[in-house]
Protein backbone atom coordinates (compact mmCIF):
# COMPACT_ATOMS: atom_id res chain seq x y z
CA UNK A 1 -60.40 -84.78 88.64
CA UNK A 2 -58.73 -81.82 87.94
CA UNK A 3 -56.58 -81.08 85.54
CA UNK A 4 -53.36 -78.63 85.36
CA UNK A 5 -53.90 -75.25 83.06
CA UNK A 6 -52.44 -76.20 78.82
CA UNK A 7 -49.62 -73.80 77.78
CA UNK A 8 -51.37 -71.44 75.13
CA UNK A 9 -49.70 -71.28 71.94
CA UNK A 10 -48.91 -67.78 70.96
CA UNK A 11 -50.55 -66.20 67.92
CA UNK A 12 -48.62 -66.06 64.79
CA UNK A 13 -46.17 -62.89 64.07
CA UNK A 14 -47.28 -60.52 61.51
CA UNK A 15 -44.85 -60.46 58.19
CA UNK A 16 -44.33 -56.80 58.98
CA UNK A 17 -41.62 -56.35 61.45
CA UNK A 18 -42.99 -54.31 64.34
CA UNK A 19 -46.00 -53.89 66.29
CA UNK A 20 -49.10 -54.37 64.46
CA UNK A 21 -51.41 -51.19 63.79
CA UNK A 22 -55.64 -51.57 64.13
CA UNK A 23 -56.55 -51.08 60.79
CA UNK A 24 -58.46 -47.83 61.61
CA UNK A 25 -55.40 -46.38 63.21
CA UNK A 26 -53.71 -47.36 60.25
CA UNK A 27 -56.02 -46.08 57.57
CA UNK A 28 -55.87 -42.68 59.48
CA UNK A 29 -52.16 -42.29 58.75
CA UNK A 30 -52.40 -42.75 55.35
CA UNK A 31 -55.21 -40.53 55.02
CA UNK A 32 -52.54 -37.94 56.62
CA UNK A 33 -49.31 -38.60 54.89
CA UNK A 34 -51.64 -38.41 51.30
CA UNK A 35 -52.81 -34.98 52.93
CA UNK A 36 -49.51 -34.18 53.60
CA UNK A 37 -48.41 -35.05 50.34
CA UNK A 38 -50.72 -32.97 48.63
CA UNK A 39 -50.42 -29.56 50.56
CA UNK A 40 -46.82 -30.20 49.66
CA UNK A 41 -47.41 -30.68 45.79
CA UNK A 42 -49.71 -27.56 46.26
CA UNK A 43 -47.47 -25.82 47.54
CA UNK A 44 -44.60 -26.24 45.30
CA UNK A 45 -47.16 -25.03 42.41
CA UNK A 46 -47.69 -22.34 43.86
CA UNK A 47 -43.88 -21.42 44.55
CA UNK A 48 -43.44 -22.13 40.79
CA UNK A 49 -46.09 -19.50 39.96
CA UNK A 50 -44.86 -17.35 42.85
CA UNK A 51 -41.26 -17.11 41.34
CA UNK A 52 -40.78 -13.79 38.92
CA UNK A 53 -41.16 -15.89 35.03
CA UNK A 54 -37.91 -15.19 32.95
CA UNK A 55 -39.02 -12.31 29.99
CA UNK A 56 -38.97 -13.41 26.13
CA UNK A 57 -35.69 -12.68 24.69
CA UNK A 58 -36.19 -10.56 21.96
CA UNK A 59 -33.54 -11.13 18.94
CA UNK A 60 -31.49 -8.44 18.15
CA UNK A 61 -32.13 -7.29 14.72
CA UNK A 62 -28.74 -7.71 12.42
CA UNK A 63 -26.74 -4.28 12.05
CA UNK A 64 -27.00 -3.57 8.28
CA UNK A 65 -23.47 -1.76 7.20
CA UNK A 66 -24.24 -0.15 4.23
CA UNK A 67 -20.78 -0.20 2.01
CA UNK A 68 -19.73 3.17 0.96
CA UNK A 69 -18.31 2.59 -2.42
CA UNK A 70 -15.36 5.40 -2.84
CA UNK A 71 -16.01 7.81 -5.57
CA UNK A 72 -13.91 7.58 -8.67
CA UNK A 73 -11.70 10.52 -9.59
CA UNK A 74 -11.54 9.85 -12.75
CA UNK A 75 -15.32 10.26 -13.37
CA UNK A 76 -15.05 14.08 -12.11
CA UNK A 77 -15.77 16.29 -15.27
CA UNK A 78 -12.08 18.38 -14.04
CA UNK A 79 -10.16 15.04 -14.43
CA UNK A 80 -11.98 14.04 -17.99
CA UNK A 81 -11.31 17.47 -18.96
CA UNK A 82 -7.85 17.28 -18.49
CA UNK A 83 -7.22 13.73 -19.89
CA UNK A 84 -8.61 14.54 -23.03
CA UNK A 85 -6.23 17.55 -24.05
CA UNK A 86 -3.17 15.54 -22.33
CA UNK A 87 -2.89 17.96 -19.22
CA UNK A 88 -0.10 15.78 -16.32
CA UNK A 89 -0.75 18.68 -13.63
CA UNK A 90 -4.59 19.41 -14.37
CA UNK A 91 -5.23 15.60 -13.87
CA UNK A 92 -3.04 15.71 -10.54
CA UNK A 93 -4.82 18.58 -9.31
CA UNK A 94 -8.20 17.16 -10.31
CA UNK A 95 -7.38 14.10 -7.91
CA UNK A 96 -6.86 16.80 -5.32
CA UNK A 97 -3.07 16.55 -5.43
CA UNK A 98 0.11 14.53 -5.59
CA UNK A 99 -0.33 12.74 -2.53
CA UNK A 100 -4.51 12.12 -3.46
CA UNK A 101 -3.40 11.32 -6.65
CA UNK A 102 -0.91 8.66 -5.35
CA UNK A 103 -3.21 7.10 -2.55
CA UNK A 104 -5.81 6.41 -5.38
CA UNK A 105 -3.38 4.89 -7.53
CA UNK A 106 -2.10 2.54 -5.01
CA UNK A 107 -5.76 1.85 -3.81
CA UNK A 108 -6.42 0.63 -7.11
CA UNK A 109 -9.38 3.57 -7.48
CA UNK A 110 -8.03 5.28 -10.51
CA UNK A 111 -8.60 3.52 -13.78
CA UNK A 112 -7.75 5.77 -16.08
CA UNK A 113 -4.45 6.40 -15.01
CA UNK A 114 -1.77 3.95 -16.16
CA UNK A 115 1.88 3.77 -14.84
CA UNK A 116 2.94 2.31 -18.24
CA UNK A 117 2.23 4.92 -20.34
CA UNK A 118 5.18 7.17 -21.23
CA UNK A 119 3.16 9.70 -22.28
CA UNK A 120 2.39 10.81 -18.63
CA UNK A 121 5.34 12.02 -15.41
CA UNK A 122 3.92 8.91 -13.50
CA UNK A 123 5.01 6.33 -15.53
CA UNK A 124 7.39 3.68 -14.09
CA UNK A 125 10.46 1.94 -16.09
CA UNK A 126 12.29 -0.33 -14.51
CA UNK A 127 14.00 -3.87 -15.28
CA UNK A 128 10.56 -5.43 -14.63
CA UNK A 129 8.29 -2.87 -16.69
CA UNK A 130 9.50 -2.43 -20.12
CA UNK A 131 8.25 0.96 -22.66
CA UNK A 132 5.17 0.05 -24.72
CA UNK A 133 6.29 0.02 -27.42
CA UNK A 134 9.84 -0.90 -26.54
CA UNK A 135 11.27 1.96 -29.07
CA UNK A 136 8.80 4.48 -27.95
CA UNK A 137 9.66 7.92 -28.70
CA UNK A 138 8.45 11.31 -27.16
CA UNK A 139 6.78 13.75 -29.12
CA UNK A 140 7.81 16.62 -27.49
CA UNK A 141 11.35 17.18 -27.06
CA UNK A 142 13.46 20.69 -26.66
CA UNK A 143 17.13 21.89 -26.05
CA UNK A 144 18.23 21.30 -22.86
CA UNK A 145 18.98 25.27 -21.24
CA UNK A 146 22.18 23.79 -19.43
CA UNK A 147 25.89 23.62 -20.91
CA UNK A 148 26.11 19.95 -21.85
CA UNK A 149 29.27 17.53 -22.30
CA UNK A 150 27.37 15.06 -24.80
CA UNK A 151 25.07 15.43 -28.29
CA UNK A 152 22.57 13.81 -25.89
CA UNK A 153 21.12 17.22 -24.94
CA UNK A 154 17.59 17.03 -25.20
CA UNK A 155 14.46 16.52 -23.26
CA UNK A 156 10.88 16.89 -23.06
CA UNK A 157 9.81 20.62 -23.30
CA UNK A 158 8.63 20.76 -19.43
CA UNK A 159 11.81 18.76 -18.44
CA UNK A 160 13.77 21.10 -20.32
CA UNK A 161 12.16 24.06 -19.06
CA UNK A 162 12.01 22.93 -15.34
CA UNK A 163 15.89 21.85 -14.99
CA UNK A 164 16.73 25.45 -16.14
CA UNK A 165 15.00 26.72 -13.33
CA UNK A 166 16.43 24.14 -11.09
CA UNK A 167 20.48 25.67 -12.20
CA UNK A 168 19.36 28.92 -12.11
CA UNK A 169 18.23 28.60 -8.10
CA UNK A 170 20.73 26.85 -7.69
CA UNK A 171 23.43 29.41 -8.91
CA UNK A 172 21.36 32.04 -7.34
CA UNK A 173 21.79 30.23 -3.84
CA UNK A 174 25.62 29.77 -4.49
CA UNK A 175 25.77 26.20 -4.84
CA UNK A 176 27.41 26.63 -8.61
CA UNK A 177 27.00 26.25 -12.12
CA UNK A 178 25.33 22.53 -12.80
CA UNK A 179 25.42 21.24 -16.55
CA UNK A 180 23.91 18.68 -18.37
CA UNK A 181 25.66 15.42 -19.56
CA UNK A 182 22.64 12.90 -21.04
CA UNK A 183 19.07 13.79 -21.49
CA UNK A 184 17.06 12.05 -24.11
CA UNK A 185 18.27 9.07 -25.44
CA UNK A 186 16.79 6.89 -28.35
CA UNK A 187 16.42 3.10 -28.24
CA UNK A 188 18.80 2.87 -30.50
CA UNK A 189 21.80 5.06 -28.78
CA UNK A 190 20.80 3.01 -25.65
CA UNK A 191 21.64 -0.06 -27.20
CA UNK A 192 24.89 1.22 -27.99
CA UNK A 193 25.15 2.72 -24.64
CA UNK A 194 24.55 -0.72 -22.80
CA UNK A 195 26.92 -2.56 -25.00
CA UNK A 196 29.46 -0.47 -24.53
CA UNK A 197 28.83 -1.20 -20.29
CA UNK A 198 28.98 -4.61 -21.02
CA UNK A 199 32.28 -4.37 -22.65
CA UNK A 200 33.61 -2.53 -20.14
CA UNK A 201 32.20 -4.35 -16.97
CA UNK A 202 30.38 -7.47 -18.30
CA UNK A 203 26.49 -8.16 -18.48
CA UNK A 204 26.48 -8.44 -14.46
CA UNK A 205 28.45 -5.12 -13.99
CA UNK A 206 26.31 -3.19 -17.13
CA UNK A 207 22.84 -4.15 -15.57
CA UNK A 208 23.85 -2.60 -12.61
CA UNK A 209 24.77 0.78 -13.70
CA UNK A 210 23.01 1.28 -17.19
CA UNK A 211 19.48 0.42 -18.07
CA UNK A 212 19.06 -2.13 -21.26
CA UNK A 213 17.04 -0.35 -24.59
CA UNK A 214 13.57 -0.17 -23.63
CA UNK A 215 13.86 0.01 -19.96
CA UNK A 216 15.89 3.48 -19.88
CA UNK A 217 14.21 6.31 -18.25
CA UNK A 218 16.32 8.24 -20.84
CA UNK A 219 13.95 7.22 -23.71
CA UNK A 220 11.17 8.74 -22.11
CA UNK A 221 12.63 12.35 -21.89
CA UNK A 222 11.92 12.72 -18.43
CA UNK A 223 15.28 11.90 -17.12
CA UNK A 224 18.71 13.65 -17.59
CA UNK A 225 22.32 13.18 -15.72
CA UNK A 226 23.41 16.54 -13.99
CA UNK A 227 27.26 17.58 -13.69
CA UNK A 228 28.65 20.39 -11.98
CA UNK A 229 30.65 22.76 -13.91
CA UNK A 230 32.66 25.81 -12.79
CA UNK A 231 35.40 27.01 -15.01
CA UNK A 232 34.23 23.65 -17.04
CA UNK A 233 32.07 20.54 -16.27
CA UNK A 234 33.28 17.53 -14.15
CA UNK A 235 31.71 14.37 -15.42
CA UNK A 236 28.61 12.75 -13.43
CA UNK A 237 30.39 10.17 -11.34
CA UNK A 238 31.82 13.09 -9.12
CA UNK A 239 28.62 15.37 -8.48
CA UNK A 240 27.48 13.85 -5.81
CA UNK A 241 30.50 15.00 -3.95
CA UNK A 242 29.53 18.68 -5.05
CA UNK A 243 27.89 21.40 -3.44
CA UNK A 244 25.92 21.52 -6.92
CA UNK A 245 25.03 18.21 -6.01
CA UNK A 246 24.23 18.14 -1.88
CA UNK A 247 22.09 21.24 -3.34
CA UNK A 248 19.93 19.24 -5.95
CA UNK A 249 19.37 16.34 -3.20
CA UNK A 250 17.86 18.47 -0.93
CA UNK A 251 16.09 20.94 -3.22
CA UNK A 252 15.06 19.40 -6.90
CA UNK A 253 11.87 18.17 -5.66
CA UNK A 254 10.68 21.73 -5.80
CA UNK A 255 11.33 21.89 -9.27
CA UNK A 256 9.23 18.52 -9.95
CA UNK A 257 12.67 16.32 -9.75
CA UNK A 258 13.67 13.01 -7.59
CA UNK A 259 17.02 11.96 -7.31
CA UNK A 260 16.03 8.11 -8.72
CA UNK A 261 19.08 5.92 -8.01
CA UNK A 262 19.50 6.32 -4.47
CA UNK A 263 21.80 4.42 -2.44
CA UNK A 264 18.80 3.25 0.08
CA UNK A 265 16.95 2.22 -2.80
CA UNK A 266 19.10 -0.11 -4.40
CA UNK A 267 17.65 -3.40 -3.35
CA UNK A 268 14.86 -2.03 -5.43
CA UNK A 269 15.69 -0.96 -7.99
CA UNK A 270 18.96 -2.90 -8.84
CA UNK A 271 21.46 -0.23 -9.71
CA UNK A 272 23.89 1.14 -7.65
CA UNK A 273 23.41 4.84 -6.31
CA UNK A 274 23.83 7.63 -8.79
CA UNK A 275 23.50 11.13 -7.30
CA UNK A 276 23.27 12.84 -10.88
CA UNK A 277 20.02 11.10 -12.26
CA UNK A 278 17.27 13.52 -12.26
CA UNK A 279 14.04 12.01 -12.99
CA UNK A 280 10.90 14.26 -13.36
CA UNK A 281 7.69 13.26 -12.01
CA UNK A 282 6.18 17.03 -12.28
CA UNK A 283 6.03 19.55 -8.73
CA UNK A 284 3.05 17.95 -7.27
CA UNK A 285 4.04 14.46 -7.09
CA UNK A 286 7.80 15.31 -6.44
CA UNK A 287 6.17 17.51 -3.49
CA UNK A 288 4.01 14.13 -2.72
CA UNK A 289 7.23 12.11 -2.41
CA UNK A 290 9.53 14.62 -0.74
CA UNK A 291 6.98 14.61 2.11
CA UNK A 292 6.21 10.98 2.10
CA UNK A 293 9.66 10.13 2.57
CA UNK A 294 9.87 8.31 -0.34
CA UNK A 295 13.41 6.52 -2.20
CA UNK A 296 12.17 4.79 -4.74
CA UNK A 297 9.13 5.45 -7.88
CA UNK A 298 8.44 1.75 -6.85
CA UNK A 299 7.68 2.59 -2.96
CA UNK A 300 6.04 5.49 -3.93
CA UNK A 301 2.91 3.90 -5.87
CA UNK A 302 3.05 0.28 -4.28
CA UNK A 303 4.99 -1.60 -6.85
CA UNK A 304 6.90 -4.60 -6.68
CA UNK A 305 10.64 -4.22 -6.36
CA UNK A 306 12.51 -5.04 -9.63
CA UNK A 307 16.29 -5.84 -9.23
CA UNK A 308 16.75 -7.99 -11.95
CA UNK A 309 15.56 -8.60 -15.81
CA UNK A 310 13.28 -11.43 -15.89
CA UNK A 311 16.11 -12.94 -18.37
């Protein structure tokens, strides 16, 4: 009998989707794609080695500044020499001049020169900085060589001596006859002198125009008030209006004078202008400050303005 061919059953699918691989064939691609692999690997290596390595940085070795400390005048032998026997212009000149001798001073590099001690043409009096002592006294005072309208008609010997020069040049260049009205005045006659202010204007009004004892540039010697005078003397309040006194602003820093009280300085200084106020400083600084520019003893060494008492 026969019998009709069976339907095969098919064989069962593999898990992995596709066409199944012989084995051999199989092993042989992995044995490529691991060859591959490695000639890849091999040569990244030998990029890496190929590629130019990046040099050490070196550290830079720290600059070393060495600080020049500035020499100190006062330790020449010159400037000892002259402090010991009391010599204003020696010192100056051992500094190397007015305008050395004020850069060191405001620099703070000169510590043996104070600007309190009225003993020396750089010291500065003003509402703020008061005489030590209060009543000091100069040594040293002579006539002034100048007609004068008051008994106040002293001052220090090279005051004295250098205002006389000052009228003489001054007459010689036909600007007039200048006189003196104040020079040297003692604590005591400036007490009277600011009371008398006060009286007449009040506290405010006497602050403003006249110094109280023992801030006076008076007491030192090294100031004096300047009048003209032809047939006679006018009184100070007019010579600025003068050719006697258009002549002293432009020329008495040649004679080691500053016109003090200036009208640009007031802010500073806290009185108002006054033309006739000569205050010596000595030629080299007065030379220093003429060229600087200068208005005020306070601009001039770096000092704080001082427009009022502290009380």
């Amino acid at each position: 009998m026969h019998f009709p061919p069976q339907p095969q059953h098919a064989a069962a699918r593999s898990p992995i989707r596709g066409p199944a691989l012989p084995i051999g064939l199989a092993v042989a691609a992995v044995g490529i794609l691991m060859s591959l692999a490695g000639a890849w690997e091999a040569s990244s290596v030998r990029s890496e080695l190929s590629m130019p390595q990046p040099s050490v940085v070196r550290e830079v070795p720290a600059v070393e500044v060495g600080a020049t400390t500035a020499a100190d005048p006062c330790a020449e032998p010159g400037v000892q020499a002259a402090i010991s026997v009391a010599d204003d212009a020696a010192i100056i000149a051992g500094f190397g001049g007015g305008e050395s001798f004020r850069a060191a001073v405001v620099a703070g590099n000169a510590p043996c020169i104070a600007l309190d001690d009225p003993a020396h043409v750089w010291v500065v009096v003003n509402k703020a900085r008061p005489l030590a002592p209060l009543a000091f006294d100069p040594q040293s005072l002579a006539d002034i060589p100048l007609q004068t309208t008051t008994e106040s008609g002293q001052a220090r010997s090279d005051v004295s001596s250098a205002v006389g020069e000052l009228a003489e040049a001054a007459d010689a260049e036909g600007a007039g006859r200048i006189g003196a009205n104040n020079g040297y005045r003692s604590y005591e006659l400036q007490v009277a002198t600011h009371d008398s202010h006060v009286r007449d204007s009040g506290q405010a009004g006497a602050d403003a125009s006249s110094a109280r004892a023992g801030h006076s540039e008076h007491q030192t010697g090294l100031a004096l008030d300047l009048v003209a005078c032809e047939s006679s003397c006018g009184d100070i309040e007019s010579f600025g209006g003068t050719a006697q006194g258009e002549w002293v602003a432009a020329n008495a820093w040649e004679y080691g004078f500053i016109v003090r009280y200036e009208q640009v300085g007031s802010g500073i200084t806290g009185y108002k202008p006054e033309p006739w106020h000569l205050r010596y400083i000595g030629r080299e600084l007065a030379a220093a400050y003429h060229q600087g520019g200068y208005h005020t003893l306070e601009q001039f060494f770096g000092l704080p303005a001082a427009p009022d008492y502290a009380h």
